[in-house]
N, C-alpha and C. Protein backbone atom coordinates (compact mmCIF):
# COMPACT_ATOMS: atom_id res chain seq x y z
N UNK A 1 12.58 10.10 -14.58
CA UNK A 1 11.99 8.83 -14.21
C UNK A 1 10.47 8.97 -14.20
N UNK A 2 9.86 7.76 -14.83
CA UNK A 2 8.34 8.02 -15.06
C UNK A 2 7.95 7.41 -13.43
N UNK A 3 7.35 8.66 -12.30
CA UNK A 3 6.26 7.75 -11.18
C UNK A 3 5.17 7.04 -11.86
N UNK A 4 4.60 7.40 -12.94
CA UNK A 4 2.81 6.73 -12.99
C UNK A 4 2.91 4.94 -12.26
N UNK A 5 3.72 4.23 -12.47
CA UNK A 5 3.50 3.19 -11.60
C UNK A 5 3.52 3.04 -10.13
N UNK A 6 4.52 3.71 -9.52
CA UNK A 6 4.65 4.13 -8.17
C UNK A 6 3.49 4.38 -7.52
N UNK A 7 2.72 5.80 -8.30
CA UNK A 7 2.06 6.68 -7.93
C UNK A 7 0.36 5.76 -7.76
N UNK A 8 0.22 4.26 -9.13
CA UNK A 8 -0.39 3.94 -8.94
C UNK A 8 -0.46 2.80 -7.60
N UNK A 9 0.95 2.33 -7.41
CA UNK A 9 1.02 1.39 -6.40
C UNK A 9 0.68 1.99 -5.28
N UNK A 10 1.12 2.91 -4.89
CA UNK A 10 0.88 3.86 -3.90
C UNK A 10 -1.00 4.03 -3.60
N UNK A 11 -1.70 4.65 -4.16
CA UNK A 11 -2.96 4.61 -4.21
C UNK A 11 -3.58 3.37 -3.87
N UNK A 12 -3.65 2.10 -4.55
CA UNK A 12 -4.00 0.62 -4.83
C UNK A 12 -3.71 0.27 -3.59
N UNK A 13 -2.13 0.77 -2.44
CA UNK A 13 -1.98 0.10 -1.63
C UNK A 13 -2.77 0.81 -0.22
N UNK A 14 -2.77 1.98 -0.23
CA UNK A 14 -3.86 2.47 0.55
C UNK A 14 -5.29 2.52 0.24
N UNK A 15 -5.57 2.03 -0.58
CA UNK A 15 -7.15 1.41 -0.59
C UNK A 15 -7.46 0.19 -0.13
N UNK A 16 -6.60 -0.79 -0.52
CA UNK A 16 -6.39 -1.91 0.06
C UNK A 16 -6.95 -1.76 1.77
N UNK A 17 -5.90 -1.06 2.31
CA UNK A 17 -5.60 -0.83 3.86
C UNK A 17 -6.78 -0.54 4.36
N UNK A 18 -7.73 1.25 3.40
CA UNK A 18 -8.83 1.24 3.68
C UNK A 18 -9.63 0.46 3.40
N UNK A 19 -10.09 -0.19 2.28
CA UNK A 19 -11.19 -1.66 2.40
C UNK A 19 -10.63 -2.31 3.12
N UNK A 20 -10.02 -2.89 3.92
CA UNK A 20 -9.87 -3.89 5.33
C UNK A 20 -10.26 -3.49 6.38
N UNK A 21 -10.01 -2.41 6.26
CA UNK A 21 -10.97 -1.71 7.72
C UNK A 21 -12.02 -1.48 7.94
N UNK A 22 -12.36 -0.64 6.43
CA UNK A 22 -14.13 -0.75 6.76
C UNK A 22 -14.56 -2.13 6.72
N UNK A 23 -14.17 -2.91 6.11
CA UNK A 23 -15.40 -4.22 5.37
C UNK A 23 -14.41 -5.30 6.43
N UNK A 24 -14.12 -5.15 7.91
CA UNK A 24 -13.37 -6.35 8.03
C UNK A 24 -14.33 -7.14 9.34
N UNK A 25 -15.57 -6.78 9.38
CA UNK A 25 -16.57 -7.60 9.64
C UNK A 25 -17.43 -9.08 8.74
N UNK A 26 -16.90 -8.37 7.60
CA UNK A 26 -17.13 -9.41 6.27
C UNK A 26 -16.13 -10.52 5.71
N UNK A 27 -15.17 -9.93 5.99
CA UNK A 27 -14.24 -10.85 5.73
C UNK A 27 -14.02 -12.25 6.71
N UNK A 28 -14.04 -13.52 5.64
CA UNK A 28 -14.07 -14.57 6.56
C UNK A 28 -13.29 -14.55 7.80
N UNK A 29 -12.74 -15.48 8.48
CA UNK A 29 -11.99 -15.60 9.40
C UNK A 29 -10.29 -16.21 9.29
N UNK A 30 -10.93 -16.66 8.40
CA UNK A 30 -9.40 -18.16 7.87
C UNK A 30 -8.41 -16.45 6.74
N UNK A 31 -9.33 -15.93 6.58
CA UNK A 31 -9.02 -15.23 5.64
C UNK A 31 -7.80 -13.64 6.00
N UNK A 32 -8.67 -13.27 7.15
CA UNK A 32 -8.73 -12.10 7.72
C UNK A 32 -7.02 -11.43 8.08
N UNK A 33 -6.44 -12.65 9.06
CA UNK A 33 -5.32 -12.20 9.15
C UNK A 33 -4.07 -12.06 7.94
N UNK A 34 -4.37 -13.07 7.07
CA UNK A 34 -3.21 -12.84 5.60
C UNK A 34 -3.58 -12.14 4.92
N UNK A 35 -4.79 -11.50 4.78
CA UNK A 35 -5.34 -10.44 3.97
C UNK A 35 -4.58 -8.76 4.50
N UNK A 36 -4.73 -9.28 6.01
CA UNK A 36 -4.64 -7.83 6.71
C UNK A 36 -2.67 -7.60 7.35
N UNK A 37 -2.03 -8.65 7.54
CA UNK A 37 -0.70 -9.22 6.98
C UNK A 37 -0.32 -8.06 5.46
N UNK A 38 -0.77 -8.81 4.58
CA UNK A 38 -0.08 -8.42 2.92
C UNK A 38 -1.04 -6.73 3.21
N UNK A 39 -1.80 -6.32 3.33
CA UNK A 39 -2.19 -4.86 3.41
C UNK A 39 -1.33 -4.13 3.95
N UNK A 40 -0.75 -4.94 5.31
CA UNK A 40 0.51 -4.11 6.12
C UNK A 40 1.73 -3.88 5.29
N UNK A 41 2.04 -5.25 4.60
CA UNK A 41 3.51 -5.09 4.30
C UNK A 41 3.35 -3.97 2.42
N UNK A 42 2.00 -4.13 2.26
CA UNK A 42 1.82 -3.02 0.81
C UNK A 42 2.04 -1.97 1.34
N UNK A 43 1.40 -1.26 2.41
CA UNK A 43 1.68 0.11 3.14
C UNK A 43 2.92 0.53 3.44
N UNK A 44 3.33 -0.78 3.87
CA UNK A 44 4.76 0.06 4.30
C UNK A 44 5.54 -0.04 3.27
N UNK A 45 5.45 -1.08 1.92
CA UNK A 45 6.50 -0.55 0.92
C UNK A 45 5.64 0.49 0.43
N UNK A 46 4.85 1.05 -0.21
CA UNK A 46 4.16 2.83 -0.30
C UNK A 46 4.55 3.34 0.52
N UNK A 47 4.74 3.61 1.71
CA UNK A 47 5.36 4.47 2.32
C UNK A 47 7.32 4.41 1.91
N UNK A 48 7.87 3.24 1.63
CA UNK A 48 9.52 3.30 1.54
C UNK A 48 9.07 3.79 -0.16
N UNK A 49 8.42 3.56 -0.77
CA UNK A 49 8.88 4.44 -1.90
C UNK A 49 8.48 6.01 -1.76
N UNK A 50 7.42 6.42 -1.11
CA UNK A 50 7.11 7.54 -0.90
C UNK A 50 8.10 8.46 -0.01
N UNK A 51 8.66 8.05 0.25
CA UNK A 51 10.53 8.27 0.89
C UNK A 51 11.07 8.26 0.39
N UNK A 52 11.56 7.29 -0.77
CA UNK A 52 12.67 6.74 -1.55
C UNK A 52 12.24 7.42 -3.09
N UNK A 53 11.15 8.18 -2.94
CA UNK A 53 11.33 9.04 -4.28
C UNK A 53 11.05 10.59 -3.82
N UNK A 54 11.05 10.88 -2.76
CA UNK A 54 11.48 11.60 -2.26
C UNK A 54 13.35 12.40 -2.01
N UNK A 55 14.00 11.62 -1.64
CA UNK A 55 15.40 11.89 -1.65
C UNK A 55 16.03 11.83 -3.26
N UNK A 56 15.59 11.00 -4.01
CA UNK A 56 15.84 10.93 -5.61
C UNK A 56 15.19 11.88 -6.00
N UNK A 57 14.86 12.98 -5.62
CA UNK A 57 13.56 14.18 -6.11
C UNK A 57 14.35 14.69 -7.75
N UNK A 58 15.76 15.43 -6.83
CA UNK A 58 16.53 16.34 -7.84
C UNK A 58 17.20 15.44 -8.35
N UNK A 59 17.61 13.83 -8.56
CA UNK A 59 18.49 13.79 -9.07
C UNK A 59 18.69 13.14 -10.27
N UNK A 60 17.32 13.19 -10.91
CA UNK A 60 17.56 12.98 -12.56
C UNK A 60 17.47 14.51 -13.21
């Protein structure tokens, strides 16, 4: 099984997480919580695949 997409979702979604944190003085207001919402729910699917290709390690 090819990761390169995973591997890139994975990355993309923890940058995300980190630019909200540093820069979340900048970010409007109307904006802030659905921005920082969809950052949560990217993290935690990167983390269920970072699990979930984990246990599939050996089995292709």
């Amino acid at each position: 099984m090819d990761y390169t997409n995973i591997v890139i979702f994975i990355i993309l979604a923890f940058s995300l997480g980190a630019i909200m944190i540093m820069n979340r003085d900048r970010i409007p207001t109307k904006l802030r919580r659905g921005m920082a919402v969809t950052a949560v729910a990217f993290i935690l699917f990167a983390f269920y695949l970072i699990v979930y290709s984990f246990f599939n390690l050996g089995s292709s």
